[in-house]
PDB file of N, CA and C in Angstrom:
ATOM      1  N   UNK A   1      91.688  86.322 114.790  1.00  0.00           N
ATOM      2  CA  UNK A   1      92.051  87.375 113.857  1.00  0.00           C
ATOM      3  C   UNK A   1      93.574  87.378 113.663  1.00  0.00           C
ATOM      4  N   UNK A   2      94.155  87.856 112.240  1.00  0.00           N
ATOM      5  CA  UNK A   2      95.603  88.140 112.052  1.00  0.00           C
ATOM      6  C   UNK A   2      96.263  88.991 112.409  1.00  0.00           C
ATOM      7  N   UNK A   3      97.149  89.297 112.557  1.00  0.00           N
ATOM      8  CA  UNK A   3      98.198  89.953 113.225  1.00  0.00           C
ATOM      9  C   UNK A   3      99.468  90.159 112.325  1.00  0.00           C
ATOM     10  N   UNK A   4      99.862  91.265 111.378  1.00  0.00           N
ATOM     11  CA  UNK A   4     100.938  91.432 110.363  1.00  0.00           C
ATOM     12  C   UNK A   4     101.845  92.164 110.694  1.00  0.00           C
ATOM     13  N   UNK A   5     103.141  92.641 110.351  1.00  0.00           N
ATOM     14  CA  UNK A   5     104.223  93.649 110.820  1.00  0.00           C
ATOM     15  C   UNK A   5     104.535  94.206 110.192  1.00  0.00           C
ATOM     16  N   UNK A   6     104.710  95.395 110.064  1.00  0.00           N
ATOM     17  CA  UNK A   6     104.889  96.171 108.639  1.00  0.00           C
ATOM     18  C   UNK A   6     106.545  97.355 109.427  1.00  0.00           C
ATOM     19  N   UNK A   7     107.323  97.817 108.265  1.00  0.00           N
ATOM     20  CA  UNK A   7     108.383  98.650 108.028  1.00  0.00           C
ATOM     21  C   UNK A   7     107.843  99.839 107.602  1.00  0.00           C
ATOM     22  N   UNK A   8     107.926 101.035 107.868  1.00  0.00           N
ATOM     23  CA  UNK A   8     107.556 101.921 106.913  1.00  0.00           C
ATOM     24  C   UNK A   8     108.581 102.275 106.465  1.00  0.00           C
ATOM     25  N   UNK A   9     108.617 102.280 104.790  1.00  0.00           N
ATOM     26  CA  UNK A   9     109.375 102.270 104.384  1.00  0.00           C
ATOM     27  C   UNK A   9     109.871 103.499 103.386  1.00  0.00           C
ATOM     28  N   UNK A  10     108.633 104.571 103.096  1.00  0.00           N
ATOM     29  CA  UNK A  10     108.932 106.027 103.010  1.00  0.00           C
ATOM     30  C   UNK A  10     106.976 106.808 103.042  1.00  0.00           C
ATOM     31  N   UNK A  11     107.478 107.845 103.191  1.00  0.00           N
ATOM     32  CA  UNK A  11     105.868 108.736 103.502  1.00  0.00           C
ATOM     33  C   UNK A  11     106.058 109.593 102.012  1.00  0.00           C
ATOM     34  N   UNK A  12     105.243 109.371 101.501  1.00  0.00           N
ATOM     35  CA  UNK A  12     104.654 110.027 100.120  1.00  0.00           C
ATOM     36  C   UNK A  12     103.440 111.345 100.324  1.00  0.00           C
ATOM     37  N   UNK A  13     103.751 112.552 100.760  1.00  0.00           N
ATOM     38  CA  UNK A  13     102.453 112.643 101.014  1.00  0.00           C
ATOM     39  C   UNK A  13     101.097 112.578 101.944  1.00  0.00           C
ATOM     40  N   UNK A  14      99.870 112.409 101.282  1.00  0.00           N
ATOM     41  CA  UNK A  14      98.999 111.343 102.287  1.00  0.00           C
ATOM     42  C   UNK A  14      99.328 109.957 101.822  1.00  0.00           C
ATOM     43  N   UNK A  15      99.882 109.209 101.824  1.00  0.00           N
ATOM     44  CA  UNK A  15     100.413 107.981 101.244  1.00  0.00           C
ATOM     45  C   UNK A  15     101.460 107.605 102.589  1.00  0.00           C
ATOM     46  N   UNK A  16     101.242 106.134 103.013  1.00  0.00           N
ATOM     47  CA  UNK A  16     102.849 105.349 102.796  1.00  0.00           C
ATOM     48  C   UNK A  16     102.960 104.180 102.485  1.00  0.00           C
ATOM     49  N   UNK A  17     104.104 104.080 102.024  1.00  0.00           N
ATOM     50  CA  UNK A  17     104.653 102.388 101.753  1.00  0.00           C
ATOM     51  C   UNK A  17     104.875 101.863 102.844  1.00  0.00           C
ATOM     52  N   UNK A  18     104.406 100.775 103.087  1.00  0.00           N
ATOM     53  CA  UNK A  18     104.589  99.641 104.249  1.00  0.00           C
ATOM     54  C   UNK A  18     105.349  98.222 103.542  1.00  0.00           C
ATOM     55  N   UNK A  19     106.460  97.551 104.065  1.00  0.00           N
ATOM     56  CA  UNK A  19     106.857  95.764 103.834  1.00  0.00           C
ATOM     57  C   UNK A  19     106.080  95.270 105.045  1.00  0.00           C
ATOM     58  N   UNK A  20     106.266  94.194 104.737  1.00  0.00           N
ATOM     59  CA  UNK A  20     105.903  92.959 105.819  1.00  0.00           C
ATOM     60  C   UNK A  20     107.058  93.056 106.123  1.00  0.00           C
ATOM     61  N   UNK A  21     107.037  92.479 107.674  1.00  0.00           N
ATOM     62  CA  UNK A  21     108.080  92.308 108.427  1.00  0.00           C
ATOM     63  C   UNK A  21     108.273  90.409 108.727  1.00  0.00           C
ATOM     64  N   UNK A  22     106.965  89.904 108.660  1.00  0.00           N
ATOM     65  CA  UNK A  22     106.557  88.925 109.569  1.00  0.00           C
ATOM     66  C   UNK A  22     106.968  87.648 108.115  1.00  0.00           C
ATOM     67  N   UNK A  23     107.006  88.294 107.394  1.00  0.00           N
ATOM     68  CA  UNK A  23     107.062  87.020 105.730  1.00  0.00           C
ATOM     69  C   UNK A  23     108.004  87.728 104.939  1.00  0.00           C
ATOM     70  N   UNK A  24     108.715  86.834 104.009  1.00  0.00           N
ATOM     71  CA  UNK A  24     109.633  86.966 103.029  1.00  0.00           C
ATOM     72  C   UNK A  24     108.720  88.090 101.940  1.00  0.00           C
ATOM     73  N   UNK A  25     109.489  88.825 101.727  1.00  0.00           N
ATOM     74  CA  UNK A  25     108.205  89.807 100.662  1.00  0.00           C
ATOM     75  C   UNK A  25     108.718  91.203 100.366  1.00  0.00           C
ATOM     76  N   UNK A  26     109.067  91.297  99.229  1.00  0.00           N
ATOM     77  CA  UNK A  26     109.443  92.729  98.989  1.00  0.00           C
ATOM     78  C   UNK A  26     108.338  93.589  98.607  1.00  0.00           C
ATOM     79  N   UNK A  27     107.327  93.165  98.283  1.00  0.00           N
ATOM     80  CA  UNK A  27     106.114  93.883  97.820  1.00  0.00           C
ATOM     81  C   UNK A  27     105.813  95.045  98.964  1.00  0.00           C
ATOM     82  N   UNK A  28     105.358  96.092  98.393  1.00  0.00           N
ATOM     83  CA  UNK A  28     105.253  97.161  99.342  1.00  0.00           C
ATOM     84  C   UNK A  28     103.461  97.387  99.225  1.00  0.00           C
ATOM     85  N   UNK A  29     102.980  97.461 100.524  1.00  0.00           N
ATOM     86  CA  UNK A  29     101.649  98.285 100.443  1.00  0.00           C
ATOM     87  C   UNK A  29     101.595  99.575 100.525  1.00  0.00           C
ATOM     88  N   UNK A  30     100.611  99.991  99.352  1.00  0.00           N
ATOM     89  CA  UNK A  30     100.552 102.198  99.667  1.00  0.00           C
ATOM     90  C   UNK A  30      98.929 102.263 100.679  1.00  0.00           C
ATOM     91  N   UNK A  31      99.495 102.778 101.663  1.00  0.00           N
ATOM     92  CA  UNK A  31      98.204 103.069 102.844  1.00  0.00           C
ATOM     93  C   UNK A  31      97.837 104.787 102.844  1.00  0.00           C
ATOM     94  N   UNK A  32      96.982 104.643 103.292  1.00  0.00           N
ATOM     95  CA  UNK A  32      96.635 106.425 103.066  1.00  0.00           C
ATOM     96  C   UNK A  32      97.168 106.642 104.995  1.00  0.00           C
ATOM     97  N   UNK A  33      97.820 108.038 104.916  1.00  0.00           N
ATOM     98  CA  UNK A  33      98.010 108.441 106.197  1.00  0.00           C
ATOM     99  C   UNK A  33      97.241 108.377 107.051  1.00  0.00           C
ATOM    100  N   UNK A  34      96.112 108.712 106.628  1.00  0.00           N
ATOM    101  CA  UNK A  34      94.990 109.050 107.589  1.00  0.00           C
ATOM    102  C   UNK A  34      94.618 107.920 108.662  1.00  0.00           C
ATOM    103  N   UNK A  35      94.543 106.531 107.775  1.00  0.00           N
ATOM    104  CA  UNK A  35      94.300 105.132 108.527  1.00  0.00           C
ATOM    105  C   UNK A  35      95.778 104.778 109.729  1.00  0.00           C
ATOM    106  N   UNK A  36      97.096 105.526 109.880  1.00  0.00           N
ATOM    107  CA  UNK A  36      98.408 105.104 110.154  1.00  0.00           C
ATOM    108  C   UNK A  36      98.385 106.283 111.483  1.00  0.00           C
ATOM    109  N   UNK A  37      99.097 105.591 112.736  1.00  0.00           N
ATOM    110  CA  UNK A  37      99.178 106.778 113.235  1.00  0.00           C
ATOM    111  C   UNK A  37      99.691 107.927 113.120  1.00  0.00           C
ATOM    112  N   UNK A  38      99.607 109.002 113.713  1.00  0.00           N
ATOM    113  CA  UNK A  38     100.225 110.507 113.394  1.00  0.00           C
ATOM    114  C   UNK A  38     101.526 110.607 113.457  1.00  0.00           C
ATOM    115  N   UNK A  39     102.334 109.641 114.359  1.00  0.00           N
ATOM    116  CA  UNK A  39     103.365 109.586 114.727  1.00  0.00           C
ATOM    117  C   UNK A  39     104.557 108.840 114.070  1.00  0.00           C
ATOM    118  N   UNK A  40     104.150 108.073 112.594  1.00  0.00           N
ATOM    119  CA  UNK A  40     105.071 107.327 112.261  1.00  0.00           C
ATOM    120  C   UNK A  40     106.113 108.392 111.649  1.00  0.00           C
ATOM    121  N   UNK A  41     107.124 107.435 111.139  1.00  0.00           N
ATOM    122  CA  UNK A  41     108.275 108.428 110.493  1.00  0.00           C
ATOM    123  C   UNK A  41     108.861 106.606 109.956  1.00  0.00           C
ATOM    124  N   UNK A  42     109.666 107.185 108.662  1.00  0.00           N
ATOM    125  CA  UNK A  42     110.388 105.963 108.242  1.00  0.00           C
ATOM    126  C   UNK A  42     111.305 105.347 108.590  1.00  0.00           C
ATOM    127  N   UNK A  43     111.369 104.128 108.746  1.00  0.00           N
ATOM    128  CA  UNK A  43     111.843 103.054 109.548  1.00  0.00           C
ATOM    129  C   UNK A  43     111.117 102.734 110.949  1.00  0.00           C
ATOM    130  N   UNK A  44     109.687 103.266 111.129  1.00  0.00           N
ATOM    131  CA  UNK A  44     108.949 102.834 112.367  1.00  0.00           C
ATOM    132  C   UNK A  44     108.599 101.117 111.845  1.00  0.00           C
ATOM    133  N   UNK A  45     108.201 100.577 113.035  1.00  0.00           N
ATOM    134  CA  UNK A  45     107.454  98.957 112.801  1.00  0.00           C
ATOM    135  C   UNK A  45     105.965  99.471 113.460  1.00  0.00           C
ATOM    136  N   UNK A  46     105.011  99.323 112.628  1.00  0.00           N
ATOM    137  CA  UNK A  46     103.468  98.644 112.820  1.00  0.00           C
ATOM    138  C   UNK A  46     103.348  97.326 112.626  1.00  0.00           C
ATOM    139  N   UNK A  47     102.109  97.594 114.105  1.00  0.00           N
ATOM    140  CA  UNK A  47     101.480  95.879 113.865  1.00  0.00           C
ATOM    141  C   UNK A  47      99.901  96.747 113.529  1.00  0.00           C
ATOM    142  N   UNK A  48      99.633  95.770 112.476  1.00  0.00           N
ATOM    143  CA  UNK A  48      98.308  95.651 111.666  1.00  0.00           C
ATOM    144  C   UNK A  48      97.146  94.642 112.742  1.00  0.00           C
ATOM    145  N   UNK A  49      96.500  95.159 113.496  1.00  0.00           N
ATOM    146  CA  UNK A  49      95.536  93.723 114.179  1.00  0.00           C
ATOM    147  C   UNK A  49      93.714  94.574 114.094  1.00  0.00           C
ATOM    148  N   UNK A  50      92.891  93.672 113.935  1.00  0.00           N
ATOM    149  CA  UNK A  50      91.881  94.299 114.179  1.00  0.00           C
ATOM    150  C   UNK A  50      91.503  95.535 113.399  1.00  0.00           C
ATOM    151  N   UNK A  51      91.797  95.431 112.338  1.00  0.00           N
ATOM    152  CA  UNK A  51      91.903  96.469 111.311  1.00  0.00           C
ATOM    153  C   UNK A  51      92.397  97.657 111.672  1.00  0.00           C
ATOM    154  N   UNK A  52      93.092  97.887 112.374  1.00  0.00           N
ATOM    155  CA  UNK A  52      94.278  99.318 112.770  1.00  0.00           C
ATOM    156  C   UNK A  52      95.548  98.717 113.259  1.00  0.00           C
ATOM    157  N   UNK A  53      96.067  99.999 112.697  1.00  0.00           N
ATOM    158  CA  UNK A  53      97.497 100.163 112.606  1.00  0.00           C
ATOM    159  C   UNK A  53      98.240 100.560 114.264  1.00  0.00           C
ATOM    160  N   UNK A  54      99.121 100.093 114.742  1.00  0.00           N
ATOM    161  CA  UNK A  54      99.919 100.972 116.018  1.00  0.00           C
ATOM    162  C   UNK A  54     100.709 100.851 116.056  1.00  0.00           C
ATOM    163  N   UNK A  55     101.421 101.597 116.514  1.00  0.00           N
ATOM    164  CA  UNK A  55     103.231 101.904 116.421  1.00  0.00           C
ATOM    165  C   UNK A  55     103.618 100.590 117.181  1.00  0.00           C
ATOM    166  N   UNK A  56     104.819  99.897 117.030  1.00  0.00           N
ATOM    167  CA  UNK A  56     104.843  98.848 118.068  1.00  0.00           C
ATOM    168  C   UNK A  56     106.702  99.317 118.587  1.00  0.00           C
TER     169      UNK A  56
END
């Protein structure tokens, strides 16, 4: 299985924008809060594995 790194890069809401950390890429993903832990705030790093998110 993959393993991705994400920036959060602002909280919208139930929404956030995530970058990759791990690849060249400005593209941002919008994730719903609910799937992200409770605890992020912007500029945290997630790793994406196993289909969930954790603070790393």
């Amino acid at each position: 299985m993959d393993t991705w790194y994400y920036e959060v890069v602002s909280i919208d809401g139930d929404y956030a924008n995530l970058k990759r950390t791990d690849i060249d890429s400005d593209d941002l993903k919008l994730v719903a809060r609910a799937l992200l832990p409770d605890e992020i705030y912007v500029g945290c790093r997630l790793k994406y594995e196993m289909m969930q998110y954790e603070i790393e």
